[in-house]
Protein backbone atom coordinates (compact mmCIF):
# COMPACT_ATOMS: atom_id res chain seq x y z
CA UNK A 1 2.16 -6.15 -10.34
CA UNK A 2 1.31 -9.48 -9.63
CA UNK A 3 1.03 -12.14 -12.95
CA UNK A 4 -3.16 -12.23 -12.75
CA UNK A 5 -3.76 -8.50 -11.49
CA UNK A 6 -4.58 -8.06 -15.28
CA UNK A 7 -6.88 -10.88 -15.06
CA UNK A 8 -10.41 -9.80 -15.18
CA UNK A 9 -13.35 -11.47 -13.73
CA UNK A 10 -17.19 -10.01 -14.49
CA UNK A 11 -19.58 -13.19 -13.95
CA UNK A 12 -20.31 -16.71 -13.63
CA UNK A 13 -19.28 -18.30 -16.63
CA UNK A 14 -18.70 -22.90 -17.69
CA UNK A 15 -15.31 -23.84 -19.05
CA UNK A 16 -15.54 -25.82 -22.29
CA UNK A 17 -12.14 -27.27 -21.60
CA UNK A 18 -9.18 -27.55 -18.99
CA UNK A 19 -7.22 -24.68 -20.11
CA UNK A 20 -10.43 -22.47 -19.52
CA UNK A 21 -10.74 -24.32 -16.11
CA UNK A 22 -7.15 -23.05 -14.96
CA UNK A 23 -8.24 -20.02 -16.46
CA UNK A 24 -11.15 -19.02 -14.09
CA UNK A 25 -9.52 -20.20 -11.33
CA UNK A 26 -5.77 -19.00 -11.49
CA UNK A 27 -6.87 -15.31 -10.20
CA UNK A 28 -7.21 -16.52 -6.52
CA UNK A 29 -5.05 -20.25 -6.52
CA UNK A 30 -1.50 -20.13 -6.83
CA UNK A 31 -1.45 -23.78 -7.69
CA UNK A 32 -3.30 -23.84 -10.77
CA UNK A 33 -1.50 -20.60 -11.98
CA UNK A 34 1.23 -23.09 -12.43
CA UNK A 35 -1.35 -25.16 -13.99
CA UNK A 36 -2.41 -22.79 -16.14
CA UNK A 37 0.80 -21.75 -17.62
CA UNK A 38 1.67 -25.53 -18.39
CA UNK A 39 -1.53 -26.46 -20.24
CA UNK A 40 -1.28 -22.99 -22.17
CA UNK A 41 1.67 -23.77 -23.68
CA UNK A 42 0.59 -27.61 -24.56
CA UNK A 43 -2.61 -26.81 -25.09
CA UNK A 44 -4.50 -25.99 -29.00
CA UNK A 45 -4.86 -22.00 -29.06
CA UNK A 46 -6.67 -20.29 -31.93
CA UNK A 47 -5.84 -17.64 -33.88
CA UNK A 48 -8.10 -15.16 -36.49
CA UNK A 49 -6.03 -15.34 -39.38
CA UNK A 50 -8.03 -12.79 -42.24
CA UNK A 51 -6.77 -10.79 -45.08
CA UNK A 52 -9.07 -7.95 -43.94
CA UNK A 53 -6.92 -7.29 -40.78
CA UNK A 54 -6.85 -4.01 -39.21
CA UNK A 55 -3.00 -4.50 -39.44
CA UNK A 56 -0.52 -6.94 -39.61
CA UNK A 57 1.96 -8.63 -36.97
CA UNK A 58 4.02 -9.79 -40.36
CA UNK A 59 5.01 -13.49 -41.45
CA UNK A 60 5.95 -16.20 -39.28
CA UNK A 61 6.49 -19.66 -39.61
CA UNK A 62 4.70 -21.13 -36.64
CA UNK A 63 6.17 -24.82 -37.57
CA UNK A 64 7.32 -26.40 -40.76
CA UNK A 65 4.09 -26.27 -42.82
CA UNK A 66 2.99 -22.85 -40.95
CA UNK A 67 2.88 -19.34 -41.53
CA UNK A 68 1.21 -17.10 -39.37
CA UNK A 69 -0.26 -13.94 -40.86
CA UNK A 70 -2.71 -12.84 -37.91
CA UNK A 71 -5.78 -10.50 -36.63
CA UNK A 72 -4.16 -7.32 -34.68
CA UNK A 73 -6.60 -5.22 -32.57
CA UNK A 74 -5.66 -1.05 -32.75
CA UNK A 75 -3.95 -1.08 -29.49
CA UNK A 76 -1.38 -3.90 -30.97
CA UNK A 77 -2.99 -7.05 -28.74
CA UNK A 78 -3.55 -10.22 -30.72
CA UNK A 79 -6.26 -12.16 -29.81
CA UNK A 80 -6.51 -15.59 -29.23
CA UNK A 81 -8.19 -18.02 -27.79
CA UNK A 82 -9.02 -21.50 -25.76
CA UNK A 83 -11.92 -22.85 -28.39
CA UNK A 84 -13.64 -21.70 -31.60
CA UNK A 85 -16.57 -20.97 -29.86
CA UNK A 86 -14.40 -17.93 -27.71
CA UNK A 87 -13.65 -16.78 -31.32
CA UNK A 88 -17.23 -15.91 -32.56
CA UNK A 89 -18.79 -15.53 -28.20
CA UNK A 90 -21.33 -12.70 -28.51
CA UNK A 91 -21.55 -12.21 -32.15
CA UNK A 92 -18.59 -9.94 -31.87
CA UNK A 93 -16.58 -11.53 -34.51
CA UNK A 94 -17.81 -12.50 -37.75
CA UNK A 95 -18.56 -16.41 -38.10
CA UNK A 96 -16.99 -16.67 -41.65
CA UNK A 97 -13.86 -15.13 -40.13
CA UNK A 98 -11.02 -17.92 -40.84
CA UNK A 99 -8.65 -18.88 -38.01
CA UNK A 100 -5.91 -20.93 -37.12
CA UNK A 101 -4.80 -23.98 -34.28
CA UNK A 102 -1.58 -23.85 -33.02
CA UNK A 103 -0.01 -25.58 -30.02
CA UNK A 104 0.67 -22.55 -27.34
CA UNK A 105 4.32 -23.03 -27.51
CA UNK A 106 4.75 -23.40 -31.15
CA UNK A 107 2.46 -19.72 -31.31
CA UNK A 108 4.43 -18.12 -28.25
CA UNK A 109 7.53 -19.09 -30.11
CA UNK A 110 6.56 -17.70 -33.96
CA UNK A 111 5.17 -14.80 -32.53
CA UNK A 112 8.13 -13.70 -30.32
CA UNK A 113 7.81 -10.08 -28.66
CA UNK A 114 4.21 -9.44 -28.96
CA UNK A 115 0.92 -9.01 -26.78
CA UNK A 116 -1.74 -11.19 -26.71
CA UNK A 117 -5.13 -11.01 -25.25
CA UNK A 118 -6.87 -14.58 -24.17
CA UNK A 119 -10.23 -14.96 -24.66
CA UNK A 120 -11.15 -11.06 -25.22
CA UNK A 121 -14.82 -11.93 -26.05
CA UNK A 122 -15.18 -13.42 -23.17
CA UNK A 123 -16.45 -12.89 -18.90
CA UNK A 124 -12.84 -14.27 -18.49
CA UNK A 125 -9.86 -12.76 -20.05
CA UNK A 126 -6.51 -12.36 -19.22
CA UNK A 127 -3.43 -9.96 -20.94
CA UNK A 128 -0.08 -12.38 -21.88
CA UNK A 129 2.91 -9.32 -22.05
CA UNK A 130 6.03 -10.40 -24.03
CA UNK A 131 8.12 -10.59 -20.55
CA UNK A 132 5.47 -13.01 -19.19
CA UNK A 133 5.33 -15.15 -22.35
CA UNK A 134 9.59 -15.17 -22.10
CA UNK A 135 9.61 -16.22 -18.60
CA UNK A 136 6.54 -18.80 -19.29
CA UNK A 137 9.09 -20.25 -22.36
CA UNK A 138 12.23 -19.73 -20.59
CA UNK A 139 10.36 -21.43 -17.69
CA UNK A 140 11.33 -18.84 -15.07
CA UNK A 141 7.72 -18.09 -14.40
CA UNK A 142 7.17 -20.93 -12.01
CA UNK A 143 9.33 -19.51 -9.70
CA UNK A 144 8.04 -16.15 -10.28
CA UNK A 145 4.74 -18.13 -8.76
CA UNK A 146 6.46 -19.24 -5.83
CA UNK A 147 7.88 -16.05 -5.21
CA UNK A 148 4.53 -14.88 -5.04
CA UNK A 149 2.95 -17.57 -3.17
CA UNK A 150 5.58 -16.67 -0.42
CA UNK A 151 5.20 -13.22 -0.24
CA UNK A 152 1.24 -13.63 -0.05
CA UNK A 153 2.12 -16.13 2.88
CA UNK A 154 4.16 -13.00 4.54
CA UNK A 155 1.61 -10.29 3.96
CA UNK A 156 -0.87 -12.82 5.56
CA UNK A 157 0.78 -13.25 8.58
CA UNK A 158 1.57 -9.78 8.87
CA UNK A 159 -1.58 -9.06 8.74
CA UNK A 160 -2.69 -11.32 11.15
CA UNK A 161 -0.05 -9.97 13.80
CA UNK A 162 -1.18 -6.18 12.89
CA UNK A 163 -4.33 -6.95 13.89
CA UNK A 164 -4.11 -8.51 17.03
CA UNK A 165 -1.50 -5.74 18.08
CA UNK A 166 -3.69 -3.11 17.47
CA UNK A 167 -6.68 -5.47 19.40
CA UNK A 168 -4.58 -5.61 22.60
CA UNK A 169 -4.19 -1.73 22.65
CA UNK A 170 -8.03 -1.14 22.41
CA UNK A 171 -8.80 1.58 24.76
CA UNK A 172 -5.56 1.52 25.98
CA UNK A 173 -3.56 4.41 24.18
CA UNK A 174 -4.21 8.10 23.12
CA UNK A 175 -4.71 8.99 19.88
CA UNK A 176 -6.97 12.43 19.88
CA UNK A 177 -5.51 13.52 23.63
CA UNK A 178 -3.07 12.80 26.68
CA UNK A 179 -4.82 12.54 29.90
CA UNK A 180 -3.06 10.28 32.01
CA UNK A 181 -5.11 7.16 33.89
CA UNK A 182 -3.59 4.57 36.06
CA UNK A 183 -3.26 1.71 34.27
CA UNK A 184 -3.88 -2.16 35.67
CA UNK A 185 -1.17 -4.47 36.07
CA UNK A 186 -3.65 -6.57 32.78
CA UNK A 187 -3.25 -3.72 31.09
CA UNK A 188 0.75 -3.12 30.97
CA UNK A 189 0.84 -6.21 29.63
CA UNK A 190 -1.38 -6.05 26.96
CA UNK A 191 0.66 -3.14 25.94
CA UNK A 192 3.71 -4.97 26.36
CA UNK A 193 2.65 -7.71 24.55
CA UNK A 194 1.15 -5.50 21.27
CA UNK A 195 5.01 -4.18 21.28
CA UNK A 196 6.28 -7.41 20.78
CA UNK A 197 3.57 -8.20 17.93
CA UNK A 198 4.54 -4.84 16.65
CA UNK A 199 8.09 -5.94 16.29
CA UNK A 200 7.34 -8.86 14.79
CA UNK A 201 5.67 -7.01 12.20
CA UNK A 202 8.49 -4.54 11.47
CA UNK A 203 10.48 -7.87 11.09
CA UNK A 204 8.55 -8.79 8.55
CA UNK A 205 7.84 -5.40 6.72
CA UNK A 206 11.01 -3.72 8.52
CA UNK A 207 9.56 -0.08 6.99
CA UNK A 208 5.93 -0.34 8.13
CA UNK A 209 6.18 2.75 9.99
CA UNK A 210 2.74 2.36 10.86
CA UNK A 211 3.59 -0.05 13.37
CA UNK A 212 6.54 2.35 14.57
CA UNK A 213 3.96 4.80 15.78
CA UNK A 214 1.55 2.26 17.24
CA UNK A 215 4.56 0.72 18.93
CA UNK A 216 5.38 4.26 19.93
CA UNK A 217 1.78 4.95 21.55
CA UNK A 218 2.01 2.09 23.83
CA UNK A 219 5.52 3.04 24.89
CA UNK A 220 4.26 6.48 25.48
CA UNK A 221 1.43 4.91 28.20
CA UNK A 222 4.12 2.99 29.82
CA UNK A 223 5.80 6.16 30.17
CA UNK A 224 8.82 4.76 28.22
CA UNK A 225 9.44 8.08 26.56
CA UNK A 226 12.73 7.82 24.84
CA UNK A 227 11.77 4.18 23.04
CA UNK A 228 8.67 5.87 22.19
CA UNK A 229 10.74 8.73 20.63
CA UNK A 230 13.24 6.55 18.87
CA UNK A 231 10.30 4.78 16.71
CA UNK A 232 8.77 8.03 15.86
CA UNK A 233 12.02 9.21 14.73
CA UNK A 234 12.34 6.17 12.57
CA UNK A 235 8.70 6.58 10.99
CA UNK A 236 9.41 10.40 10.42
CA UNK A 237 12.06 9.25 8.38
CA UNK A 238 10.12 6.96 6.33
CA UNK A 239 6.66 8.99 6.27
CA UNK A 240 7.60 12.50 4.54
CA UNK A 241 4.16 13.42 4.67
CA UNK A 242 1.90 12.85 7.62
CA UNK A 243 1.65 15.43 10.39
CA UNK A 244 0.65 13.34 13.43
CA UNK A 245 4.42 11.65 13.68
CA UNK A 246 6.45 15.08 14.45
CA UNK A 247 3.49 16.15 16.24
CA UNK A 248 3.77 13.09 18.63
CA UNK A 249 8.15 13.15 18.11
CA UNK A 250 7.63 16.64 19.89
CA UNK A 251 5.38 15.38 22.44
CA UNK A 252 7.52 12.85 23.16
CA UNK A 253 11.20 14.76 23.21
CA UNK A 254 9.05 17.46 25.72
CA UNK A 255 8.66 14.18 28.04
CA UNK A 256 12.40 14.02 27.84
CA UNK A 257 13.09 17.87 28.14
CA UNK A 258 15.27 17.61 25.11
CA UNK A 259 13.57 21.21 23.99
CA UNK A 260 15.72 21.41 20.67
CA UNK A 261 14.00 18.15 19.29
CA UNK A 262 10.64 19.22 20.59
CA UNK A 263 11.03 22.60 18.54
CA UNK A 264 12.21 20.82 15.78
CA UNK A 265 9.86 17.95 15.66
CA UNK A 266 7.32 21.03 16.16
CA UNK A 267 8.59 22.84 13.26
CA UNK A 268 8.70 19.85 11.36
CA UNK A 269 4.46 19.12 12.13
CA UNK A 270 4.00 22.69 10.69
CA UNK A 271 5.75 22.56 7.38
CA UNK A 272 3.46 19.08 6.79
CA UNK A 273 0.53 20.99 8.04
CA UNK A 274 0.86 25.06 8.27
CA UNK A 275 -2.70 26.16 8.69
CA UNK A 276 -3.61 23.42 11.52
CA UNK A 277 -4.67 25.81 14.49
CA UNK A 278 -3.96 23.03 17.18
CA UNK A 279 -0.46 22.47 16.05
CA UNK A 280 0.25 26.52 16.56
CA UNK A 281 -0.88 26.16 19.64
CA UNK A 282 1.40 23.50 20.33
CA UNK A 283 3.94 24.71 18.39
CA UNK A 284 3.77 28.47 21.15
CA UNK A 285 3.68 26.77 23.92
CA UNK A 286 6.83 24.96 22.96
CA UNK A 287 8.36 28.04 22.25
CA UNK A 288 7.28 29.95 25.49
CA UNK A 289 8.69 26.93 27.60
CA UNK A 290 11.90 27.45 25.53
CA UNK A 291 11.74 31.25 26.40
CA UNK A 292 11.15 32.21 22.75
CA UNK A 293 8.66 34.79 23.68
CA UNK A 294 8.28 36.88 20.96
CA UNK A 295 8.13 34.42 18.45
CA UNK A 296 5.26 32.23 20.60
CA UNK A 297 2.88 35.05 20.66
CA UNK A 298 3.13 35.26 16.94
CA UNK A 299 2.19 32.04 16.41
CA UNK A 300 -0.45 31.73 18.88
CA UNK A 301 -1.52 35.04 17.23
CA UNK A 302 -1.60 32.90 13.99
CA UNK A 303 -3.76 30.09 15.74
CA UNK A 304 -6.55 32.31 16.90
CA UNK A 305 -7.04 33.68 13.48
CA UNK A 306 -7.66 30.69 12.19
CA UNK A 307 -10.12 29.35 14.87
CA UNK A 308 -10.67 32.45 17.16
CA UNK A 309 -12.94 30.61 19.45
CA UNK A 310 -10.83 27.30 19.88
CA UNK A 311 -10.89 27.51 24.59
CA UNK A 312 -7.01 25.81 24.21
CA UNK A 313 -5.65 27.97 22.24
CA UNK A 314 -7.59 30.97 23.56
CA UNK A 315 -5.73 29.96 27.03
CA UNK A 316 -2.42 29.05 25.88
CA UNK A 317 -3.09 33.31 25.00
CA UNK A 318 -3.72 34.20 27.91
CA UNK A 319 -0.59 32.23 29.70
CA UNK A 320 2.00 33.56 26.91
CA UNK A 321 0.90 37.43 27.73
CA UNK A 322 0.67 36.77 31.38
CA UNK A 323 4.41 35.64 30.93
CA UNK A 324 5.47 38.50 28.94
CA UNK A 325 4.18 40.80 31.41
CA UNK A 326 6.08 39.05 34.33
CA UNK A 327 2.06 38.08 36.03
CA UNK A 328 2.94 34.23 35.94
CA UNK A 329 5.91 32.07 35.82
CA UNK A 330 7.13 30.41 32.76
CA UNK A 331 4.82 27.00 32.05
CA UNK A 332 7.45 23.83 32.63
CA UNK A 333 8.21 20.61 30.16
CA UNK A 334 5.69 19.22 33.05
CA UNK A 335 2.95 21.64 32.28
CA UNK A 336 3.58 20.65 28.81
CA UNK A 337 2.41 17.16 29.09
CA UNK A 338 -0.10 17.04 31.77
């Protein structure tokens, strides 16, 4: 979680000072997070210091002449704030309530290990955890912020090469069916060149198997079926749950006429989606091509009961009990992938 994902923004609303400034700002600028964390520990915070607490954090010294005794909400935050008028913002806390002004450090320090809440009253507030308020006194939070600021840099640039990957493959690859057209000379390359953005992106994010199986689709429509294979094998690793990626891993090993990792792959589609009617009927055809007879006119069997007028499956039927009864040949891996 990043530092301000706690940071809540509602409205408009003026800074009374430059702590407050930082404050509104540091959600979305990296810079004056760093800002921000410097003038909140040398800036005046304030503190509700009544007897009538709902409980107590316990007794303190905050500096030589200090002791801090200090207003705990139920869920054990302790509020405190930029300026008075935060304090008493919406008539929320009583104005005769007493309070306290401490320099951030010196209250960071006397109240080691707890959880504050800045400005909870108000359209801007922001949660300070005990880890964050170590590494903001131990100063390792500034390079916590860089850290950040570099990996927002990456995901930006990934993003940016994503996107014009998946641009250059607009109506270029098959993603509901696998009718082959001629492609242009333009076109190859555009695929080509989406493979090499796609690359760069698994460079960057090296488990993005998203791009694997976008990188995959354009290999498949160069017809470069075992690259294509070899990045759906290393998103079906990754991605435990989607369907599509052994669907398209069979598909792909069928190209090849490897017909033990197209009935695995197969398999594999069906245990991530059992009741899908088009995968059975993949899934028989497979199995009829790899002269598993018996056990392809089960599963087609399966298929029509779930969608007994689907016209594929309905067909891939007819072809599996034309087979059996020795009235057509066996369908080929080129069938397969017309």
């Amino acid at each position: 979680m990043g530092l301000f994902e706690i940071f809540k923004k509602k409205k408009t609303e003026f800074p009374e000072n430059e702590l407050e400034k930082c404050l509104m700002l540091a959600a979305s600028n990296f810079s004056t997070q760093k800002e921000f964390y410097h003038k909140l520990l040398g800036s005046q915070l304030f503190i509700v210091t009544s007897e009538n607490t709902i409980s107590k954090f316990g007794s303190q010294t905050a500096d030589e002449n200090t002791t801090v005794q200090c207003f705990i909400f139920e869920n054990g935050q302790i509020p405190i704030f930029t300026s008075i008028n935060r304090i008493f913002e919406k008539g929320i806390m009583e104005k005769k309530a007493p309070y306290l002004s401490l320099k951030g450090q010196d209250l960071f320090e006397s109240l080691n290990g707890a959880t504050f809440i800045l400005n909870p009253y108000s359209d801007f507030a922001k949660e300070l955890l005990p880890k964050e308020i170590e590494n903001l006194l131990n100063g390792k939070i500034y390079s916590r912020i860089v850290e950040q600021e570099l990996e927002n840099k990456k995901i930006q640039e990934f993003n940016k090469i994503f996107e014009q990957a998946g641009k250059k493959q607009e109506g270029l690859i098959f993603l509901d069916g696998y009718r082959k057209k001629e492609l242009k000379e333009s076109e190859k390359l555009k695929l080509e060149d989406s493979i090499k953005d796609f690359k760069k992106c698994l460079e960057i994010i090296p488990e993005h198997w998203q791009s694997m199986i976008l990188m995959s689709k354009a290999l498949q429509r160069l017809e470069k079926h075992q690259e294509a294979l070899e990045q759906l094998e290393l998103a079906f690793k990754l991605e435990l749950e989607n369907h599509i990626i052994p669907m398209e891993a069979s598909l792909e090993a069928m190209h090849l006429k490897d017909i033990e990792k197209a009935i695995f792959y197969s398999e594999e589609s069906l245990k991530r989606n059992p009741n899908d009617f088009a995968l059975l009927g993949n899934h028989a055809m497979t199995l009829l091509i790899a002269k598993n007879d018996q056990e392809a006119k089960e599963t087609i069997d399966k298929a029509i009961k779930l969608q007994p007028n689907d016209s594929i499956n309905k067909n891939v039927e007819s072809i599996i009990i034309d087979v059996i009864a020795g009235k057509r040949e066996r369908p080929t891996f080129e069938d397969a992938v017309k």
